[in-house]
Protein backbone atom coordinates (compact mmCIF):
# COMPACT_ATOMS: atom_id res chain seq x y z
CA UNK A 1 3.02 21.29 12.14
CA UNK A 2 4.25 20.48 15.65
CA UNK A 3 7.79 18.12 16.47
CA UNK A 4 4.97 15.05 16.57
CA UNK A 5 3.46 16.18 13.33
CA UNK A 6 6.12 16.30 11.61
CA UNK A 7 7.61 13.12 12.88
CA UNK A 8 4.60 11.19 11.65
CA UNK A 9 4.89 12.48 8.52
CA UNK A 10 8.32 11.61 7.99
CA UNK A 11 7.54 8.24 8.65
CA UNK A 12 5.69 7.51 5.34
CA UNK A 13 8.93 9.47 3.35
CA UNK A 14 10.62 6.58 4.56
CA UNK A 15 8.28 3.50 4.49
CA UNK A 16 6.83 4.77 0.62
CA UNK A 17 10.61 3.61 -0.62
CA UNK A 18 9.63 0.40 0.04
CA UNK A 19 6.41 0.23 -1.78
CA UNK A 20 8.04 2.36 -4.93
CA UNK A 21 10.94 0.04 -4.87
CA UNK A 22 9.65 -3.39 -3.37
CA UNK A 23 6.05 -3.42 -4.12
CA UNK A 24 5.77 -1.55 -7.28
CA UNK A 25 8.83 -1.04 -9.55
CA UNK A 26 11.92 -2.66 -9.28
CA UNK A 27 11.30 -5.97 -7.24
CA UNK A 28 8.71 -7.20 -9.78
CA UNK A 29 11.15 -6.92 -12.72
CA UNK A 30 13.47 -8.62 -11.10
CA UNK A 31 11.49 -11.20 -10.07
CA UNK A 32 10.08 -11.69 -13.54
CA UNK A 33 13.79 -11.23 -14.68
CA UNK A 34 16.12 -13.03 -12.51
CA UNK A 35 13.85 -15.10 -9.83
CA UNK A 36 11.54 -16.79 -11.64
CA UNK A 37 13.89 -18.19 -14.24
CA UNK A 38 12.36 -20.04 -16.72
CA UNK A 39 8.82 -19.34 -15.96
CA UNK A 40 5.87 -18.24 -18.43
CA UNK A 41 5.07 -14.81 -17.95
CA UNK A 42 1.42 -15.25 -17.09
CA UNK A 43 2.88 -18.39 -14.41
CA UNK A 44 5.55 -15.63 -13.15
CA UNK A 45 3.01 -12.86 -12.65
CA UNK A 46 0.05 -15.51 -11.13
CA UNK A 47 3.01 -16.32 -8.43
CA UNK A 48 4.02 -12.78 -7.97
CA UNK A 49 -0.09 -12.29 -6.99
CA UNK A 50 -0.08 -15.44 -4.77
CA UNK A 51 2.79 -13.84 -2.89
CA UNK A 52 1.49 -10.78 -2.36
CA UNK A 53 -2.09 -12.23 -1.27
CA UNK A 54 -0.16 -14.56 1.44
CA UNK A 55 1.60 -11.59 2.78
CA UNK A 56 -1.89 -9.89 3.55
CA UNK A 57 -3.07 -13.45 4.54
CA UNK A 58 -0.78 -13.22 7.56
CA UNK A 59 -1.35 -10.13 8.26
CA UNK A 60 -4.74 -10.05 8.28
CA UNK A 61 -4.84 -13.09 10.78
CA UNK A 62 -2.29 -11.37 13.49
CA UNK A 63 -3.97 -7.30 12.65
CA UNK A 64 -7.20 -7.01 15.15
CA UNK A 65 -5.64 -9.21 17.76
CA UNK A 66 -2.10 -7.20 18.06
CA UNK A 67 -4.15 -4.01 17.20
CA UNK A 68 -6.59 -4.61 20.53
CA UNK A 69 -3.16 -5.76 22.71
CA UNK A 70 -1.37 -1.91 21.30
CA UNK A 71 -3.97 0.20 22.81
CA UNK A 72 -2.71 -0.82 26.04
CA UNK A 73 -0.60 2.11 27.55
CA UNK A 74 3.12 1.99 26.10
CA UNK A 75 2.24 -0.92 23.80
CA UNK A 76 1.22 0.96 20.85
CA UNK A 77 5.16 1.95 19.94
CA UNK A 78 6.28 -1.60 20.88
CA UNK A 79 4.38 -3.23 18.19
CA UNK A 80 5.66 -0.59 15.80
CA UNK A 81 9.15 -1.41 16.61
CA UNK A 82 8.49 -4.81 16.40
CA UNK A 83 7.06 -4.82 12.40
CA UNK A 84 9.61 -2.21 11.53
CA UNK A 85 12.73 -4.28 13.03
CA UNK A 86 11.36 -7.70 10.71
CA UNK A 87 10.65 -5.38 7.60
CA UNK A 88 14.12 -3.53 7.10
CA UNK A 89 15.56 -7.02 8.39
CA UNK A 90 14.08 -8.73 5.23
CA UNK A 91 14.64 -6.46 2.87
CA UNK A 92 18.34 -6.47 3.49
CA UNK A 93 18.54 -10.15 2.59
CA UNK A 94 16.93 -10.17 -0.15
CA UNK A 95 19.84 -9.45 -2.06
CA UNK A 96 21.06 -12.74 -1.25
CA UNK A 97 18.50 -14.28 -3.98
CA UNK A 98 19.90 -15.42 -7.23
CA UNK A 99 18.80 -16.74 -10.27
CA UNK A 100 16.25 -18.84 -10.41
CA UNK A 101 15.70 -19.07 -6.70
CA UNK A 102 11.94 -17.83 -7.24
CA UNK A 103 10.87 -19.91 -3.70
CA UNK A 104 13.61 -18.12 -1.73
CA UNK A 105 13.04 -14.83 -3.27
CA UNK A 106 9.04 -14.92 -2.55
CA UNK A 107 9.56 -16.14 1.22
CA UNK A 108 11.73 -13.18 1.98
CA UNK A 109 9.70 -10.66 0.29
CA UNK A 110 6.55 -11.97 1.94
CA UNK A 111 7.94 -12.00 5.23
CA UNK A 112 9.92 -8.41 4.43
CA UNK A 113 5.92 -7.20 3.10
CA UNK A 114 4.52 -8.40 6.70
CA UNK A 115 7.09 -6.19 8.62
CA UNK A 116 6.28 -3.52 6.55
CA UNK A 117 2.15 -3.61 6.82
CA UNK A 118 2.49 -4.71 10.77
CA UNK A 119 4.67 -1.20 11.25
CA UNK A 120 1.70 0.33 9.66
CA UNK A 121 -1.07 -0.72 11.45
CA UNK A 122 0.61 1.32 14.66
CA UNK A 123 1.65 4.08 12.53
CA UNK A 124 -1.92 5.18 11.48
CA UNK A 125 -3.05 4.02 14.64
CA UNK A 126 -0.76 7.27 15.53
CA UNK A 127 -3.34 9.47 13.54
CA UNK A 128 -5.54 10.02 16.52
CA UNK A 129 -2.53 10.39 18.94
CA UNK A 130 -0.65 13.00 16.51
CA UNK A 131 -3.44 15.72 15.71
CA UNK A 132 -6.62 16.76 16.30
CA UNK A 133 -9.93 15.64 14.35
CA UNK A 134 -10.14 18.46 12.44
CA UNK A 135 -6.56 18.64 10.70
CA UNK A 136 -6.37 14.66 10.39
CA UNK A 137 -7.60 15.24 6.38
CA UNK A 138 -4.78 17.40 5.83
CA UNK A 139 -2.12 15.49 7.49
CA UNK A 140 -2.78 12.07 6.35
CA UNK A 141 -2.62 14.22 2.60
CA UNK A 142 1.14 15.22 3.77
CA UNK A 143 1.95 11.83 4.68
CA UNK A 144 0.92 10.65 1.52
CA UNK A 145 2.33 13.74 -0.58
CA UNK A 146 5.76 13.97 0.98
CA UNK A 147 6.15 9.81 1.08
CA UNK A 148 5.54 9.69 -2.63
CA UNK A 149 7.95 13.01 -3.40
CA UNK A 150 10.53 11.65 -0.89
CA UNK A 151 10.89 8.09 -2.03
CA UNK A 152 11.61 9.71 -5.63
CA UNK A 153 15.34 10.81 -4.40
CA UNK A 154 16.16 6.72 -3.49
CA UNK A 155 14.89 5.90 -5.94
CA UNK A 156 16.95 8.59 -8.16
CA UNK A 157 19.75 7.02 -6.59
CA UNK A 158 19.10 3.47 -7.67
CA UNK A 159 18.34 4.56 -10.87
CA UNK A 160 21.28 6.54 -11.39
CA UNK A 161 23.10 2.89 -10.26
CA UNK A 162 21.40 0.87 -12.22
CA UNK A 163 22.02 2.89 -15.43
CA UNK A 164 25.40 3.56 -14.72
CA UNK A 165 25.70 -0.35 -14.77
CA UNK A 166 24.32 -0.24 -18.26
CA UNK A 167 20.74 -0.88 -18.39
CA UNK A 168 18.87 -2.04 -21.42
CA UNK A 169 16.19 -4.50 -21.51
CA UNK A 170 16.68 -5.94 -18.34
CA UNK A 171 17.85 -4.84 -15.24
CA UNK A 172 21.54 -5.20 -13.70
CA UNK A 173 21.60 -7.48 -11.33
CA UNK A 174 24.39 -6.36 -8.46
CA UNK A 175 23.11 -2.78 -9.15
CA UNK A 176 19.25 -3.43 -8.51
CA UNK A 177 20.37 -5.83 -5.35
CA UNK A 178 22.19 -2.64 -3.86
CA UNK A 179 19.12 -0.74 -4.70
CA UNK A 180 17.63 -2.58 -1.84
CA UNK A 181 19.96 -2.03 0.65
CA UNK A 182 19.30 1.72 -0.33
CA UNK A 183 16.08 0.95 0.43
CA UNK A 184 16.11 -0.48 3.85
CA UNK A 185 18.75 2.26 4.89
CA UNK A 186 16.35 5.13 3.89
CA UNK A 187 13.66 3.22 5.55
CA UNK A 188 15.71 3.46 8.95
CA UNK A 189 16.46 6.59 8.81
CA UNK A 190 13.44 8.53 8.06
CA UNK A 191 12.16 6.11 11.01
CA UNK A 192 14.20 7.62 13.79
CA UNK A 193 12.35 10.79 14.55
CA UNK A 194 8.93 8.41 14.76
CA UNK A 195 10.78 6.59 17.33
CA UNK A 196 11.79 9.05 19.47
CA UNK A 197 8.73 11.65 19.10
CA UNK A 198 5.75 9.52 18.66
CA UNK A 199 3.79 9.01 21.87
CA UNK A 200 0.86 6.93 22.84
CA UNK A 201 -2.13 9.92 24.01
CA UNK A 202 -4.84 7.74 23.69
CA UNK A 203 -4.97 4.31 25.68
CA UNK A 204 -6.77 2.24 27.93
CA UNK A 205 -5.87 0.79 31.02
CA UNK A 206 -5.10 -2.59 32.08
CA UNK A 207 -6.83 -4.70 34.64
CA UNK A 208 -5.50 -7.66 34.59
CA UNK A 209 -3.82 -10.19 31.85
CA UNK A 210 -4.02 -7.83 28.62
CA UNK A 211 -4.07 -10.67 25.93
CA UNK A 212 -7.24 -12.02 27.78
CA UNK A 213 -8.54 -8.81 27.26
CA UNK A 214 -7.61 -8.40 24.10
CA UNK A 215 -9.49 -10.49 22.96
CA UNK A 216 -12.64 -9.72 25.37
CA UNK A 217 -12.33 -6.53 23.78
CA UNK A 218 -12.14 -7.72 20.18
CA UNK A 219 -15.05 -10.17 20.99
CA UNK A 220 -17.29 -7.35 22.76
CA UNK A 221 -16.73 -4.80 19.63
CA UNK A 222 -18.00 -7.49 16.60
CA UNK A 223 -20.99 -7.91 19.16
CA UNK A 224 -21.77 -3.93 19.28
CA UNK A 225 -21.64 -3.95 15.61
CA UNK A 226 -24.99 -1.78 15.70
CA UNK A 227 -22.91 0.76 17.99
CA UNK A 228 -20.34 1.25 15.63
CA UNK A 229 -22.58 0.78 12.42
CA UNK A 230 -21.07 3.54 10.01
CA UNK A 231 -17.60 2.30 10.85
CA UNK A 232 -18.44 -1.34 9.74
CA UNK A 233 -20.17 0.27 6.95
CA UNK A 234 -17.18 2.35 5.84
CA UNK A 235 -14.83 -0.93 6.13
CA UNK A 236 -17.43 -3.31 3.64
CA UNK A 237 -16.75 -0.69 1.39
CA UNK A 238 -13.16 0.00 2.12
CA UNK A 239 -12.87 -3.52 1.47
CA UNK A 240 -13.85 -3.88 -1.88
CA UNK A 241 -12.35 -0.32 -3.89
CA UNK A 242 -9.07 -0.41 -1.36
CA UNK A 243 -8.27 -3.76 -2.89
CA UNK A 244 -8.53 -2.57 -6.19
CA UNK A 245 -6.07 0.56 -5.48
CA UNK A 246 -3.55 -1.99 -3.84
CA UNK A 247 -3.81 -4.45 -6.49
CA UNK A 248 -2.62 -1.85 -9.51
CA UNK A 249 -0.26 -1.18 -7.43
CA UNK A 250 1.19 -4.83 -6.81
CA UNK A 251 0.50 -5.48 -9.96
CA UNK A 252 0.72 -3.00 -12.44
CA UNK A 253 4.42 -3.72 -13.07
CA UNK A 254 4.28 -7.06 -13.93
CA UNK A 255 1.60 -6.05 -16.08
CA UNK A 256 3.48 -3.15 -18.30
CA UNK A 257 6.00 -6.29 -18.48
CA UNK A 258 3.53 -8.38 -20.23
CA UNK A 259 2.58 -5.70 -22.67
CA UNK A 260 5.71 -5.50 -24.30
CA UNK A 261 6.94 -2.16 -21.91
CA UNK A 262 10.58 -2.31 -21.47
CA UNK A 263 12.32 -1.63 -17.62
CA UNK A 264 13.25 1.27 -18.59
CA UNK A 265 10.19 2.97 -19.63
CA UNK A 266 7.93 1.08 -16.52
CA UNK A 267 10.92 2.84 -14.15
CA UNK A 268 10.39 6.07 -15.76
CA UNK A 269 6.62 5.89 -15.56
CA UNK A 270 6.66 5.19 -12.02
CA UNK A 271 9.16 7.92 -11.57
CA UNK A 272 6.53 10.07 -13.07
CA UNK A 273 3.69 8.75 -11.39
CA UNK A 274 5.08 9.68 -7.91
CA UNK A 275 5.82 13.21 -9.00
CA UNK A 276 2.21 13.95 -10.01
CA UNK A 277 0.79 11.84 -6.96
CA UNK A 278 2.70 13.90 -4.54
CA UNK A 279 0.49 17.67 -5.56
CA UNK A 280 -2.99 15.33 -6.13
CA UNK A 281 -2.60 14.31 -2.71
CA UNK A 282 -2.30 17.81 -1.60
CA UNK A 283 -5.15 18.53 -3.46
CA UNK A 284 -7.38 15.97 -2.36
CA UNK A 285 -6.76 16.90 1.08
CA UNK A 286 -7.73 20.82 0.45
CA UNK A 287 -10.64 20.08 -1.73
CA UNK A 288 -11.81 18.02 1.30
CA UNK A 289 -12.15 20.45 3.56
CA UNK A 290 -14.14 22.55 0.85
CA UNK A 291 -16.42 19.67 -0.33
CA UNK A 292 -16.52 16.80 1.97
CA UNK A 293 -13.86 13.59 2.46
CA UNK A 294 -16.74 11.45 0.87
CA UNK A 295 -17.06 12.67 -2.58
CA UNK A 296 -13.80 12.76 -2.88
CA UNK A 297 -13.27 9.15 -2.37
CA UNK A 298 -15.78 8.69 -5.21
CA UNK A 299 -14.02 10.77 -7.35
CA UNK A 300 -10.55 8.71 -7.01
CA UNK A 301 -13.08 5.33 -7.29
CA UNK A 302 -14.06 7.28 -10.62
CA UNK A 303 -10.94 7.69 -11.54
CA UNK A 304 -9.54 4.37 -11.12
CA UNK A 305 -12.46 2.95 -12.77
CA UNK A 306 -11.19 4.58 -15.99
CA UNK A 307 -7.59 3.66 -15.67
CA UNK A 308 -8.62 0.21 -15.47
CA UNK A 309 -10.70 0.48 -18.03
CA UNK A 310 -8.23 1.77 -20.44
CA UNK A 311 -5.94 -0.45 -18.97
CA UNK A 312 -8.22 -3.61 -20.51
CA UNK A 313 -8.05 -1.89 -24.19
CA UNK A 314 -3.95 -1.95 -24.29
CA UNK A 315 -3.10 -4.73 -25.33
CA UNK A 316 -5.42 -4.36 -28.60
CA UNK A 317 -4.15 -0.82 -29.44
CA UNK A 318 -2.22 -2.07 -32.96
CA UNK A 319 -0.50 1.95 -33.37
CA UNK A 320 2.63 1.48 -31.25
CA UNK A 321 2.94 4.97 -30.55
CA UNK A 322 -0.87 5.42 -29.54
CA UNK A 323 -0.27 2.31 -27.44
CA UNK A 324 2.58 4.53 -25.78
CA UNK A 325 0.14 7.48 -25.43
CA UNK A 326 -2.42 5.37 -23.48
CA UNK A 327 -0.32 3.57 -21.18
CA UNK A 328 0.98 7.25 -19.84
CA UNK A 329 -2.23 8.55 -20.02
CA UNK A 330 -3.21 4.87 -17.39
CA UNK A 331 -0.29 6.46 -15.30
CA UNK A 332 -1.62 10.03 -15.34
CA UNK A 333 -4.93 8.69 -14.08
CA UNK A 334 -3.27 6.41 -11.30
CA UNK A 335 -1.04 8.99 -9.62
CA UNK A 336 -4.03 11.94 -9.79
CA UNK A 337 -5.44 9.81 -7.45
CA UNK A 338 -3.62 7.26 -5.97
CA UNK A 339 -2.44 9.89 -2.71
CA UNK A 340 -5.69 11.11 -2.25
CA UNK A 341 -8.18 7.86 -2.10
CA UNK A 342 -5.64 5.90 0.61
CA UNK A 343 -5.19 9.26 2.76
CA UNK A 344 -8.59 10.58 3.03
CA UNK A 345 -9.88 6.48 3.55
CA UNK A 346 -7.10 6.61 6.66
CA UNK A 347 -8.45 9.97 8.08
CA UNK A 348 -12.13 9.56 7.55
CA UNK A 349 -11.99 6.18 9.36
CA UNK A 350 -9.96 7.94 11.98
CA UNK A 351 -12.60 10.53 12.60
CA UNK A 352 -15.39 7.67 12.77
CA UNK A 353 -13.71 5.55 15.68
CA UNK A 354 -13.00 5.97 19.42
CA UNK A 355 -9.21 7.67 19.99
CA UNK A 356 -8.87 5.47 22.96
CA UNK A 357 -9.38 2.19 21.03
CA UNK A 358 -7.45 3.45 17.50
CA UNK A 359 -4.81 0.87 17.46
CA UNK A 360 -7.58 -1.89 17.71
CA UNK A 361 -10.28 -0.33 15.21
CA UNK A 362 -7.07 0.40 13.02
CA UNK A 363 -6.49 -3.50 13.50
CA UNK A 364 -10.05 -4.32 11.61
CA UNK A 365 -9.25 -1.52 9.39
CA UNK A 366 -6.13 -3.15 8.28
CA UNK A 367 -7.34 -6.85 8.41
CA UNK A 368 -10.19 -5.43 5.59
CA UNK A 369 -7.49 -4.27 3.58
CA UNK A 370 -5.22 -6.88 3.65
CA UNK A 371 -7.87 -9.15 3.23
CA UNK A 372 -8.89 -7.69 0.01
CA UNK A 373 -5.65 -7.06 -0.91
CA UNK A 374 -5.85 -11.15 -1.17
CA UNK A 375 -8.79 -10.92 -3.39
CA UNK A 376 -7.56 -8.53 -6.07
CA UNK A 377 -3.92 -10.17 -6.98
CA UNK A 378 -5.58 -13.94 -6.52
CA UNK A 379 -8.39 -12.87 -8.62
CA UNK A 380 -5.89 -11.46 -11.28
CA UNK A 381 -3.73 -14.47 -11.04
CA UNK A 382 -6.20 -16.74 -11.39
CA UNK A 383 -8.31 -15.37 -14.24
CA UNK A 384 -5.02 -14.38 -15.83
CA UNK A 385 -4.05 -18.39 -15.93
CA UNK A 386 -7.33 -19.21 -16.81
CA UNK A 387 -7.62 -17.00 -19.80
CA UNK A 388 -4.34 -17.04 -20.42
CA UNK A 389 -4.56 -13.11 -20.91
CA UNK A 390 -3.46 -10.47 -18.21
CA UNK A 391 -6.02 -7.93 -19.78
CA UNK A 392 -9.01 -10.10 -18.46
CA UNK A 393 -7.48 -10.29 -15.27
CA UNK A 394 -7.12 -6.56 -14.86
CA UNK A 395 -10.71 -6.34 -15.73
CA UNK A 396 -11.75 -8.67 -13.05
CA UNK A 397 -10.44 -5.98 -11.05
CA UNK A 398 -12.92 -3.07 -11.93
CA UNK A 399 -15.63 -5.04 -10.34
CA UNK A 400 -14.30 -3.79 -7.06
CA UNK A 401 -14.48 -0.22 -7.77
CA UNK A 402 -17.76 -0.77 -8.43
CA UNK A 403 -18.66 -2.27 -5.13
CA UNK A 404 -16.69 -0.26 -3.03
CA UNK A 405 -18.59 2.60 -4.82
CA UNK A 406 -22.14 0.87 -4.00
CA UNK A 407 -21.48 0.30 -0.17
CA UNK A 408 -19.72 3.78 0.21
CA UNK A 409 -23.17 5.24 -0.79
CA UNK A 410 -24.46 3.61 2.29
CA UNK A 411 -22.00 5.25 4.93
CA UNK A 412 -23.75 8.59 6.74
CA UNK A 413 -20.46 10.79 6.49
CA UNK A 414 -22.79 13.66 9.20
């Protein structure tokens, strides 16, 4: 890998702390734990899926617009200073929540979530500006592969805190606070060599006043929808399975809370799950050069299919110790294909767009999935309220595997 390569990769071993950390392990439990005080735990875990839908509510509002105003020369990095600057900002203060302050604690993670999507939207944007067509499969796999096996050693550390502070059911409070400082700090860091080494190849040049453009631009590409057919295609069903992957990982958490799981074992199990993601993602990125990107993103839709599946049937598994046995056997299924459905999706829509206009076609691809990453944690929270029941909720969200799978059959990948 070249010095920009490499720089790009680093990247994601410094933004995946935050979704190991923020999104998916520790920031739930102590949400559940601390924030939301006296709360039910379906009302807690409905609130934690409003919050995350809001987050990709604003998000996908502000993602096209700023994505078509970055593709302007120099204003690609900008932007990705910009989201980066407001995401480690956030997460530093949320260790200023305390108990019971649920509100306080789900503004600052939502806006602390934004920060860290908006710095993404430039970051794959990159993708086209970083490498050629041809090795874009293999190094959106290493971004994936080294972010999940890199955020393991912060999150080593904050375990290592935490359970030197004595953790048993619950987790310590000043110890999982510091834990996001680590966080944020990591975040920084693995960000510097992005910021000096990443450079915008790709651009087009203004005329005139660029936000005027923008949207000109923005308004001219939903009109030559037929021109750009397979890439609208690919996003319908991006939409739909994408918002399944992100909400089991939002989610999933909250859910192993409900189920009985103690912190302890859901830290571990995450632990685990990024250990195994991080040669799966490897893989998937190989076995796509020997098959095609396409089936493999059916094979991960399989896969998740199953987990969720299984993931329905828990909470009616009486034998405590096959209950135990199926809930790793869920987190064997996640991580073997967690890396490789989110960074072959990233470089097969990077091979299906125009380099010139990546930051704005990376804008639609990010306002379809945080748009359905509104849909899957809303869904869950509602039919979880409803019901009463988590389970149903996580089988509302197999239903968009399944379409995801359907419209993916209709995308010509020649």
């Amino acid at each position: 890998m070249n010095r920009e390569e490499i720089s790009w990769v680093l990247y994601d071993v410094g933004n995946s702390a935050f979704v190991l950390v923020m999104i998916t392990a520790l920031m739930p439990i102590f949400f559940k734990d601390l924030a939301a005080g006296s709360m039910s735990a379906a009302e807690s875990t409905a609130n934690w899926g409003f919050a995350n839908s809001a987050a990709s509510l604003i998000l996908a509002l502000l993602a096209p617009i700023l994505g078509a105003m970055a593709d302007y020369k120099k204003r690609k990095k900008r932007f990705f200073l910009f989201f980066l600057v407001l995401g480690i900002s956030f997460t530093l203060l949320l260790p200023l929540v305390g108990e019971s302050q649920w509100l306080l604690c789900l503004a600052l993670f939502v806006v602390a979530r934004v920060g860290w999507a908006g710095a993404n939207i430039f970051y794959d944007a990159f993708l086209v500006d970083v490498t050629s067509r041809e090795r874009m499969d293999a190094l959106s796999s290493k971004g994936f592969a080294y972010g999940y096996i890199g955020s393991v050693i912060p999150f080593g550390l904050i375990l290592w805190l935490i359970f030197s502070a004595g953790m048993e059911d619950s987790l310590p409070v000043t110890a999982t606070k510091t834990g996001f400082v680590i966080v944020a700090l990591w975040w920084f860091v693995f960000s510097l060599p992005a910021i000096n080494n990443l450079r915008q190849v790709h651009f087009i040049d203004s005329t005139g006043s660029e936000i005027r453009q923008s949207f000109r631009r923005l308004v001219q590409t939903v009109k030559n929808i037929r021109k750009y057919r397979q890439v609208f295609l690919f996003l319908a069903a991006y939409f739909f399975y994408i918002d399944g992957v992100g909400t089991i990982i939002s989610m999933s958490t909250v859910y192993g809370r409900d189920m009985g799981f103690g912190a302890t074992l859901l830290i571990v199990v995450l632990l685990f799950i990024q250990i195994v993601a991080f040669p799966f993602a490897l893989l998937f990125g190989r076995l796509a050069s020997l098959f095609s990107t396409k089936r493999l993103l059916f094979v991960g839709i399989f896969i998740y299919c199953l987990a969720t599946l299984l993931a329905f049937f828990l909470p009616v598994i009486g034998d405590p110790s096959l209950k135990l046995m199926s809930f790793w056997c869920i987190a064997f299924l996640v991580a073997s294909a967690m890396g490789g459905i989110q960074a072959l999706s990233r470089s097969f829509f990077g091979k299906l767009i125009p380099a010139e206009k990546s930051a704005e076609f990376f804008g639609f691809y990010n306002i379809f999935g945080r748009f359905a990453a509104i849909g899957g944690p809303l869904m869950m929270g509602i039919v979880s309220r409803i019901t009463g029941q988590s389970r149903w909720g996580v089988l509302s969200i197999m239903v968009l595997f399944v379409l995801g799978g359907i419209m993916l059959t209709l995308v010509d990948d020649n």
